[in-house]
C-alpha atoms as a PDB file:
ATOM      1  CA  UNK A   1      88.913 125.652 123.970  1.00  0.00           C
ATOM      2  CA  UNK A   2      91.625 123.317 123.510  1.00  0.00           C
ATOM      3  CA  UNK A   3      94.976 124.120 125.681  1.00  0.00           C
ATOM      4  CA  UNK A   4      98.700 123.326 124.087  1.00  0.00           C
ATOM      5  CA  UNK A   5     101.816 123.886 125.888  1.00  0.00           C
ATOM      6  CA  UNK A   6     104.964 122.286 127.029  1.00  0.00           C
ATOM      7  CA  UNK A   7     105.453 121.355 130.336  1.00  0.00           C
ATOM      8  CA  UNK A   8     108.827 120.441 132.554  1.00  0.00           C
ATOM      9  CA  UNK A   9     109.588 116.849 133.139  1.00  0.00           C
ATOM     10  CA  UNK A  10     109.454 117.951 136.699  1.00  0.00           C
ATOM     11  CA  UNK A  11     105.292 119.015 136.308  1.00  0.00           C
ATOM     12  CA  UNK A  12     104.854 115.966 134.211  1.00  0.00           C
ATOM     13  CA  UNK A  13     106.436 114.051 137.517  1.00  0.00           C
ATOM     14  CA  UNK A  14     104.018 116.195 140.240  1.00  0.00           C
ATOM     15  CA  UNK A  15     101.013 115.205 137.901  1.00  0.00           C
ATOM     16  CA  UNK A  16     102.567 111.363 137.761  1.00  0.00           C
ATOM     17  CA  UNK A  17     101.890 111.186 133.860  1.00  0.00           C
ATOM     18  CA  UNK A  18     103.683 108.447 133.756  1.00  0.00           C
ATOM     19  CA  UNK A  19     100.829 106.227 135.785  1.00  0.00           C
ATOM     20  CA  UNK A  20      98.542 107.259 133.164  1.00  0.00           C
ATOM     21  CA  UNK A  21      97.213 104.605 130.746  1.00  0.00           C
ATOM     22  CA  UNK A  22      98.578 105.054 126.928  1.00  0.00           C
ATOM     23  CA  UNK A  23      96.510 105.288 123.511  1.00  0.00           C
ATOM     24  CA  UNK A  24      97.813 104.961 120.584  1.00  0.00           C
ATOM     25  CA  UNK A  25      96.494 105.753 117.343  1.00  0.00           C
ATOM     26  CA  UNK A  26      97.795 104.602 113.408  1.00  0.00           C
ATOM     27  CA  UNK A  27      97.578 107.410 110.771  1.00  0.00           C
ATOM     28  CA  UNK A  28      93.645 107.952 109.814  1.00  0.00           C
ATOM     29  CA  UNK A  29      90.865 110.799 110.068  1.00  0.00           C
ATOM     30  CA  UNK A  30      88.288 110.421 112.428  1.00  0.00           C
ATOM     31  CA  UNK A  31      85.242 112.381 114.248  1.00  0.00           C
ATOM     32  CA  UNK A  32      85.815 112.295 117.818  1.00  0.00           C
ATOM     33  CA  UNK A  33      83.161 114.417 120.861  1.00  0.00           C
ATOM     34  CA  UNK A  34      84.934 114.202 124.580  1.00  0.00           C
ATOM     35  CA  UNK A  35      82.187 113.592 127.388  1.00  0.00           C
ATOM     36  CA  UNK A  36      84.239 114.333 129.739  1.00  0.00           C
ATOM     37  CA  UNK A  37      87.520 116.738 129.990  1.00  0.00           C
ATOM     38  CA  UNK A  38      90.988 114.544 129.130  1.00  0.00           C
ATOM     39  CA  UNK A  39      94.466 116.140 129.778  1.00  0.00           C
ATOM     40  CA  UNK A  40      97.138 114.165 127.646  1.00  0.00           C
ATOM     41  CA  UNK A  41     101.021 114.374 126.978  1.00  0.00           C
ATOM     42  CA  UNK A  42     101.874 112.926 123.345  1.00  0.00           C
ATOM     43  CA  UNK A  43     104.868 110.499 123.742  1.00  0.00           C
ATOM     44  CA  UNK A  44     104.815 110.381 119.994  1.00  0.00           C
ATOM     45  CA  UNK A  45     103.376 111.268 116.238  1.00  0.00           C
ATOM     46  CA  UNK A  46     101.739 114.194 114.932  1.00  0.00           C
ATOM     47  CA  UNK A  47      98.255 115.135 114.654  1.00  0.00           C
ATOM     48  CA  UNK A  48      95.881 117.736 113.648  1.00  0.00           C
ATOM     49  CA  UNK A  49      92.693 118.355 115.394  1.00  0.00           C
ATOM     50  CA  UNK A  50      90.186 120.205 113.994  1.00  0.00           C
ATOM     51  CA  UNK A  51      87.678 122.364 115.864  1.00  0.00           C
ATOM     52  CA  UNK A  52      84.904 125.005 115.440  1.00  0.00           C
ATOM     53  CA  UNK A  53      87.810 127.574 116.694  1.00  0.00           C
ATOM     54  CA  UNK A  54      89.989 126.450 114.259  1.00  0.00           C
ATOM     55  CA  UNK A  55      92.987 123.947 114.212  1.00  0.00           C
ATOM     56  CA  UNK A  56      95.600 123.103 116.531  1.00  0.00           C
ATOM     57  CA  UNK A  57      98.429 120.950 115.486  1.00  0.00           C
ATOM     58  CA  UNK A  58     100.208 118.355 118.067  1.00  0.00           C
ATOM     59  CA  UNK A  59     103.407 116.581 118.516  1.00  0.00           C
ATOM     60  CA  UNK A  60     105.404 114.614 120.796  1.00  0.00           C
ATOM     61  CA  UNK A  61     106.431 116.585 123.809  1.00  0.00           C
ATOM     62  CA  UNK A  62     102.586 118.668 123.680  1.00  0.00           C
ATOM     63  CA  UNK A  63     100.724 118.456 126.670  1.00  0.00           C
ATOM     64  CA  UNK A  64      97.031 119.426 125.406  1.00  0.00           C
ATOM     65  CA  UNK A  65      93.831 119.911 127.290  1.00  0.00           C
ATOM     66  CA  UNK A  66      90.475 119.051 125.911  1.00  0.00           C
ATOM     67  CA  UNK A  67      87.561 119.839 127.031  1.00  0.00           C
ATOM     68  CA  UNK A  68      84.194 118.475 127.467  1.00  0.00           C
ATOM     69  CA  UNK A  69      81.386 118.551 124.935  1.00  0.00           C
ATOM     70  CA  UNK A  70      84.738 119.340 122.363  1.00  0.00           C
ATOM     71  CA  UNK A  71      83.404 118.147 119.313  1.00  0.00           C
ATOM     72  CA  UNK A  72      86.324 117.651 116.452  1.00  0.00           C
ATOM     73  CA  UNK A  73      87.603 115.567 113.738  1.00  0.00           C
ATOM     74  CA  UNK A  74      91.232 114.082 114.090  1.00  0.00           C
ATOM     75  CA  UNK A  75      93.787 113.658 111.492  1.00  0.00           C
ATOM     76  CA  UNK A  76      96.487 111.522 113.012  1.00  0.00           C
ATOM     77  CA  UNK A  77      99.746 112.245 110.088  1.00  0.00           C
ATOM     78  CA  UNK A  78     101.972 110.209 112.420  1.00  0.00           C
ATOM     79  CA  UNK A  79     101.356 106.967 114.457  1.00  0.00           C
ATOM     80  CA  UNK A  80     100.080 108.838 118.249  1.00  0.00           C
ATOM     81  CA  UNK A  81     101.250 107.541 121.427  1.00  0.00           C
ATOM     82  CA  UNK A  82      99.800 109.530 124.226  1.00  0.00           C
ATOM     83  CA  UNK A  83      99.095 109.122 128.269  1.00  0.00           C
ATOM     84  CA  UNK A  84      96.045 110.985 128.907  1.00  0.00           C
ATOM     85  CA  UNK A  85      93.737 111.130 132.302  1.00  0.00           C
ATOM     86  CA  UNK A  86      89.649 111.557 132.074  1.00  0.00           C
ATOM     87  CA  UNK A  87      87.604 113.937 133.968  1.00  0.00           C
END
């Protein structure tokens, strides 16, 4: 299950988000399956992601959980700027 929520600038210093590497993403629809988990905090855009539990919609300021073996298809509505961590 995928995992919203908005975190303190404080926890996003503890987990050192910042360090993280960035991916960023123009508006399009795509299939995506995550091998491994990925934690991510969306610096910017808007995106729907659409799963077998139903849909979650994210924007700048959401950190968001996925998990592995997630299988879903992305609709990016805004250009996505993200740091996210594997495993």
């Amino acid at each position: 299950m995928v995992e919203k929520k908005k975190i303190s600038q404080e926890e996003l210093e503890k987990m050192n988000v910042k360090s993280w590497p960035i991916w960023e993403c123009e508006p399009s629809t795509f299939d995506w399956e995550y091998n491994e988990d990925e934690r991510c905090y969306f610096l910017e855009g808007s995106v729907t992601v659409k799963t077998p539990e139903g849909e979650i919609n994210i924007e700048a300021g959401d950190f968001v959980k996925f998990p592995k073996g997630l299988k879903c298809v992305w609709q990016v509505h805004e250009k996505v700027r993200k740091h996210y961590k594997l495993g």
